[in-house]
N, C-alpha and C. Protein backbone atom coordinates (compact mmCIF):
# COMPACT_ATOMS: atom_id res chain seq x y z
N UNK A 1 116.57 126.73 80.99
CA UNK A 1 116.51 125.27 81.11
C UNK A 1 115.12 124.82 81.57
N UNK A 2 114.38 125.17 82.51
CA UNK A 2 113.15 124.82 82.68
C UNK A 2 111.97 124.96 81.98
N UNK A 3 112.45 126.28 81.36
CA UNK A 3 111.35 126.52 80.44
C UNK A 3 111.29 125.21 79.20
N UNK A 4 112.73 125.08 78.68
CA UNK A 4 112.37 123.59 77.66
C UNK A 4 111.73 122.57 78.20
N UNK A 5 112.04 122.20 80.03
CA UNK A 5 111.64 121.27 79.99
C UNK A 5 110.05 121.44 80.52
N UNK A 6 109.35 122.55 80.49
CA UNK A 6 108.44 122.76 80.81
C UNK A 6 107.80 122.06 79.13
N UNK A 7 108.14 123.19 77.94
CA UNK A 7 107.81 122.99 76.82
C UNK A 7 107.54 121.25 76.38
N UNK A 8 108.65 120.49 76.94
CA UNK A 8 109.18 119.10 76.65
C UNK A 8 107.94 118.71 77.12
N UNK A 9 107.63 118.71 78.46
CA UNK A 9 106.09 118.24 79.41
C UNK A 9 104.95 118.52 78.48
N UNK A 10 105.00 119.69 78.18
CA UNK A 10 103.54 119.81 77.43
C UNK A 10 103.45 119.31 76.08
N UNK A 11 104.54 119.21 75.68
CA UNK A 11 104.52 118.92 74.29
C UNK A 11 104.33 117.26 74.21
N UNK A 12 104.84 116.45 75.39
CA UNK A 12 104.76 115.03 75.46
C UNK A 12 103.07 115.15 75.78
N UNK A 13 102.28 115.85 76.80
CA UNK A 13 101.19 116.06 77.21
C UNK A 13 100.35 115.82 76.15
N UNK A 14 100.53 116.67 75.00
CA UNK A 14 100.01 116.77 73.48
C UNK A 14 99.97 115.54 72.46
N UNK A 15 101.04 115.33 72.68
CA UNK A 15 100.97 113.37 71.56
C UNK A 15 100.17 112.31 72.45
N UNK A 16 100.46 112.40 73.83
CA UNK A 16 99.73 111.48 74.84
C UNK A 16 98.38 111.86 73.94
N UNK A 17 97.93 113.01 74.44
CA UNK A 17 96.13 113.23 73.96
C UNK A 17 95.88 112.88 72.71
N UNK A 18 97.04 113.05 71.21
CA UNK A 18 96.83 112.52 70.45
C UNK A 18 96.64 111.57 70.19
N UNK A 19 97.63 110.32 70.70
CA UNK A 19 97.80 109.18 70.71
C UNK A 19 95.92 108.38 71.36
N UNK A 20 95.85 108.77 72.63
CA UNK A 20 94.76 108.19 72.94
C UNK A 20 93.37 108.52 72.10
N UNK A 21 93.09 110.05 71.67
CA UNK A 21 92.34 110.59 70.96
C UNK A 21 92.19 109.45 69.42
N UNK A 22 93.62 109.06 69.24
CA UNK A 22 93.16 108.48 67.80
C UNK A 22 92.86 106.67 67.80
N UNK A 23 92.77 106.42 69.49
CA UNK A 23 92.61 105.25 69.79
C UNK A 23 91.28 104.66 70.20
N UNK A 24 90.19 106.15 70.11
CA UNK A 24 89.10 106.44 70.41
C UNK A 24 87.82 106.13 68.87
N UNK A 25 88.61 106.16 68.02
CA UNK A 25 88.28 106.68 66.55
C UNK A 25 88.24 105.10 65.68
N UNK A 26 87.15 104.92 65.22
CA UNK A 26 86.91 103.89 64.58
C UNK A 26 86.99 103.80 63.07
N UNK A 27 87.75 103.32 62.25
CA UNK A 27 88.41 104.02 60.77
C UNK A 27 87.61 102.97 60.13
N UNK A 28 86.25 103.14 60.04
CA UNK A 28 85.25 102.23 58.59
C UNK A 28 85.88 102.01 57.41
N UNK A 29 85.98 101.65 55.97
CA UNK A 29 86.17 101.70 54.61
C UNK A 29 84.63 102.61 54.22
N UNK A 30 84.75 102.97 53.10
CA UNK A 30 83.45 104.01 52.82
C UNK A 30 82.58 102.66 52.25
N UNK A 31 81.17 103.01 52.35
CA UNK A 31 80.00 102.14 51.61
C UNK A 31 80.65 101.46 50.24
N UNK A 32 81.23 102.19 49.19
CA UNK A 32 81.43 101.94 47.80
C UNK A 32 82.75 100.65 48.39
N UNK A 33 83.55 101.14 49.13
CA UNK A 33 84.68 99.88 49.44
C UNK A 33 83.98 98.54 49.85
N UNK A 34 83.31 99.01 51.10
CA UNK A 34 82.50 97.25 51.44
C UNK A 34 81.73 96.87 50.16
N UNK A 35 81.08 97.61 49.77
CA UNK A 35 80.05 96.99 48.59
C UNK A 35 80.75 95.98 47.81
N UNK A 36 81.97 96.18 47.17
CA UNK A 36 82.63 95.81 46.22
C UNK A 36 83.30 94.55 46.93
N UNK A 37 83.89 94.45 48.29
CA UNK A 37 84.39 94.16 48.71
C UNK A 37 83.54 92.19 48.85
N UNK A 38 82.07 92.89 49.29
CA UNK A 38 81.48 91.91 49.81
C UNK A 38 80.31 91.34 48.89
N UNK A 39 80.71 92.13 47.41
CA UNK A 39 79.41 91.57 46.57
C UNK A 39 79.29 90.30 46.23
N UNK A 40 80.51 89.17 46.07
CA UNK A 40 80.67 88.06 45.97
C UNK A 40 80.30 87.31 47.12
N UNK A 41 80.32 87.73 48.19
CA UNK A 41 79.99 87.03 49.61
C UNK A 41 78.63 86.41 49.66
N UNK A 42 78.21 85.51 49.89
CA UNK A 42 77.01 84.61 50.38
C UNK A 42 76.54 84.35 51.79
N UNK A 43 75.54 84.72 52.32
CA UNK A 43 75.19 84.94 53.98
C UNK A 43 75.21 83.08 54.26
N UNK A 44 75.25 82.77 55.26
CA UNK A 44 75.47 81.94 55.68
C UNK A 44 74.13 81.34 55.89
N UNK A 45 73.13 81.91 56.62
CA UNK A 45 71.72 82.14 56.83
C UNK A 45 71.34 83.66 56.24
N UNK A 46 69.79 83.16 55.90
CA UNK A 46 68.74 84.24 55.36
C UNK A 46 68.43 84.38 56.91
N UNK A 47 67.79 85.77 56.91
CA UNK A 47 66.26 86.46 58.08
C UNK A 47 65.15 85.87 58.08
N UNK A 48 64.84 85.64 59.20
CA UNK A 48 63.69 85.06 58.96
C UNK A 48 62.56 86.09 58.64
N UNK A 49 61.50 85.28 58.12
CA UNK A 49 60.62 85.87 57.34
C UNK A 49 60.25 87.65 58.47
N UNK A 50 59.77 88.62 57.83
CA UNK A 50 59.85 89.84 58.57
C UNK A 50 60.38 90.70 59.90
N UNK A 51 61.80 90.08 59.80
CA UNK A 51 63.23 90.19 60.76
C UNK A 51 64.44 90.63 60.03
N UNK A 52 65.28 91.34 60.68
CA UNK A 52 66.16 91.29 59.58
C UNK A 52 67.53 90.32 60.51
N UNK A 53 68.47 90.50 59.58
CA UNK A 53 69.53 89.81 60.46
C UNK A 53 70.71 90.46 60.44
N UNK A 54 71.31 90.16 61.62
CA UNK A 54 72.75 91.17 62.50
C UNK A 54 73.61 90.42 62.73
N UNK A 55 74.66 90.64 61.54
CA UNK A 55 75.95 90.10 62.10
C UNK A 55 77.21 90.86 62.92
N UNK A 56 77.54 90.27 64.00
CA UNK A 56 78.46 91.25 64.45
C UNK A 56 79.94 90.33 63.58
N UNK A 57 80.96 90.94 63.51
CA UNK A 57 82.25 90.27 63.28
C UNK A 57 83.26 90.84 63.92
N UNK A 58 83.92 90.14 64.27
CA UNK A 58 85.44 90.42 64.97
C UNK A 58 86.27 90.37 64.25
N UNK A 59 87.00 90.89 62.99
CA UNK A 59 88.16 90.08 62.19
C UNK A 59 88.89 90.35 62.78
N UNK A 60 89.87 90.55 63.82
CA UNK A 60 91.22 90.70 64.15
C UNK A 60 91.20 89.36 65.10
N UNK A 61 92.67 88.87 65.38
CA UNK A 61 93.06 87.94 66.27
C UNK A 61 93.34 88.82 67.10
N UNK A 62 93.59 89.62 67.60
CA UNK A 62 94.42 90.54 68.95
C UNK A 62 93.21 90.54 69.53
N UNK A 63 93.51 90.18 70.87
CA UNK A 63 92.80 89.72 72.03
C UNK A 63 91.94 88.63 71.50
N UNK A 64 92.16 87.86 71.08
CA UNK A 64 91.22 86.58 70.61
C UNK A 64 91.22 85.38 71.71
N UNK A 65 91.93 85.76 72.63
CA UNK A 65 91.05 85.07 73.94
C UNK A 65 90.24 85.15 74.60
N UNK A 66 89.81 86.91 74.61
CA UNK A 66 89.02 87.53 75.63
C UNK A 66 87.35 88.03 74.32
N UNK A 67 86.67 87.23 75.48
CA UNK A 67 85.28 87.23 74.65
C UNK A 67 84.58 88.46 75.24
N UNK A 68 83.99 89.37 73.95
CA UNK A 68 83.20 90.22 73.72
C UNK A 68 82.03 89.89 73.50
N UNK A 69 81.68 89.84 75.03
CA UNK A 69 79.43 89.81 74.89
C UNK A 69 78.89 90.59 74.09
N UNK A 70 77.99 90.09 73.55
CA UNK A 70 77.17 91.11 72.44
C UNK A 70 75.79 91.04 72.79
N UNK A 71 75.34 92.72 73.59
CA UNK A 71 73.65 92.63 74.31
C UNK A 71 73.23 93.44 72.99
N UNK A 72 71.79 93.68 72.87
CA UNK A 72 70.64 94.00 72.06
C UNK A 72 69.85 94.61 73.08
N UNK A 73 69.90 96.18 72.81
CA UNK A 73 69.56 97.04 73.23
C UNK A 73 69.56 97.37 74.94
N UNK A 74 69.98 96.63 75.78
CA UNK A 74 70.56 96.60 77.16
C UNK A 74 71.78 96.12 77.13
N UNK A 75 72.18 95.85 78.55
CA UNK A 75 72.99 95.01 79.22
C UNK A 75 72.53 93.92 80.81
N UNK A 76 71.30 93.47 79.90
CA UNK A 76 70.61 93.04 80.81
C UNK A 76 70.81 91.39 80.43
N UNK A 77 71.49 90.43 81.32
CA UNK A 77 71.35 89.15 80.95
C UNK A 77 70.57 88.19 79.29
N UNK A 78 69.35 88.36 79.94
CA UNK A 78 68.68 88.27 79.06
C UNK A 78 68.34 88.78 77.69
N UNK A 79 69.31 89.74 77.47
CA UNK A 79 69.49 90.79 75.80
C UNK A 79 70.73 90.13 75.46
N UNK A 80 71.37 89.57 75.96
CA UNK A 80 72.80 89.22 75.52
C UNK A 80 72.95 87.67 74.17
N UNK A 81 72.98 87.96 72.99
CA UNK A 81 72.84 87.66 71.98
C UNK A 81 73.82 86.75 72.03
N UNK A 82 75.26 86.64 72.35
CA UNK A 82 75.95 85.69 72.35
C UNK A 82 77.61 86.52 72.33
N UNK A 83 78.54 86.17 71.90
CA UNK A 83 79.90 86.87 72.13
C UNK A 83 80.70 86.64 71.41
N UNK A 84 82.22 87.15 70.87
CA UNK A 84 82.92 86.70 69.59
C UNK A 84 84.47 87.17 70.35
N UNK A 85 85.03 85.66 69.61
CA UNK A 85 86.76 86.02 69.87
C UNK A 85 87.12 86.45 68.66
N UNK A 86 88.74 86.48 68.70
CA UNK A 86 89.15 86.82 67.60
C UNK A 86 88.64 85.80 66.35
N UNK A 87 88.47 86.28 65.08
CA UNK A 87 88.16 86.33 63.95
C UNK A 87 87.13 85.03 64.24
N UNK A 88 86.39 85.59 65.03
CA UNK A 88 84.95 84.97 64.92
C UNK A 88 83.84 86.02 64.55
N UNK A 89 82.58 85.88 64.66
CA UNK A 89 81.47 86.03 64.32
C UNK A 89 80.28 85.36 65.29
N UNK A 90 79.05 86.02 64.74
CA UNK A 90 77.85 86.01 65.43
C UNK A 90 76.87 86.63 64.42
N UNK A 91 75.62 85.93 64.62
CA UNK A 91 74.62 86.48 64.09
C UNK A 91 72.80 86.13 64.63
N UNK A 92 72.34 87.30 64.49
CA UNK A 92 70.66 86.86 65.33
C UNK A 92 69.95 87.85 64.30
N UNK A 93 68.34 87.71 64.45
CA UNK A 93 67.62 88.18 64.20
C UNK A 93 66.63 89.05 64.91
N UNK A 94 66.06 90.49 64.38
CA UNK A 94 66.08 91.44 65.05
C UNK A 94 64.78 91.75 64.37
N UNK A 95 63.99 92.19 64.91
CA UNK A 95 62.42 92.70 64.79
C UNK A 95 62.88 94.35 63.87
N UNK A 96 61.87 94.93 62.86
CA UNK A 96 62.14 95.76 62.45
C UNK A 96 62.41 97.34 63.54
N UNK A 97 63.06 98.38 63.42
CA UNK A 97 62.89 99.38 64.20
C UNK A 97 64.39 99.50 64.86
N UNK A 98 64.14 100.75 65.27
CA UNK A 98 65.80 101.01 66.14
C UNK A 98 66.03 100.05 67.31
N UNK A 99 67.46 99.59 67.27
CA UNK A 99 67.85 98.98 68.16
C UNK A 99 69.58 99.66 68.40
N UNK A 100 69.96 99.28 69.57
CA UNK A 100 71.78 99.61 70.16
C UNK A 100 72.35 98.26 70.28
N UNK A 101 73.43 98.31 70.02
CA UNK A 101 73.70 97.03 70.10
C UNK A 101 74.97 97.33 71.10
N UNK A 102 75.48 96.57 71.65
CA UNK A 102 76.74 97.18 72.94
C UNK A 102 77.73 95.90 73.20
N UNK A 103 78.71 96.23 72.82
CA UNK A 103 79.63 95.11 73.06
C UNK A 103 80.84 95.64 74.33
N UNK A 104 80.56 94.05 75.30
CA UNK A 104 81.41 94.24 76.35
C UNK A 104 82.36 93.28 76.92
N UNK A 105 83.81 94.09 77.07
CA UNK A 105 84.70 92.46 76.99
C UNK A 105 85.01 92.97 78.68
């Protein structure tokens, strides 16, 4: 009898890690899906001249009360680009070269 419920423990132990493990994991569409997806789409705004431009998007409503700051390359006041609820959006312009972008709700 203990031994199952030993087995039972670890085995619940195991879907827990799964469960969170696959809550960790961000599931993209491949390049060829967005392409197709968004070839009809029209930007709202162009970049300005030798900038490019960064849209972040939120499409889901779940948690669409709670706003997600969006910093540019810190989390320093002053990097903080602006924030998005549910099925909102944001967009800025960004000097060429690597940048991080970090979103925090």
């Amino acid at each position: 009898m203990m031994k199952n419920i030993n087995k039972l423990g670890i085995l619940s132990f195991i879907v827990i890690l799964m469960i969170l493990n696959g809550c960790n994991r961000l599931s993209l569409p491949s390049d060829k899906i967005m392409k197709e997806a968004t070839k009809s789409f029209n930007l709202p705004k162009l970049p300005e001249k030798g900038k490019a431009l960064v849209y972040i998007i939120r499409p889901e409503f779940l948690g669409g009360l709670i706003n997600f700051n969006v910093y540019l390359d810190n989390k320093l006041p002053s990097s903080q680009m602006g924030y998005t609820k549910g099925k909102e959006y944001i967009y800025f312009n960004v000097t060429p070269g690597k940048h991080i972008i970090k979103s925090l709700a």
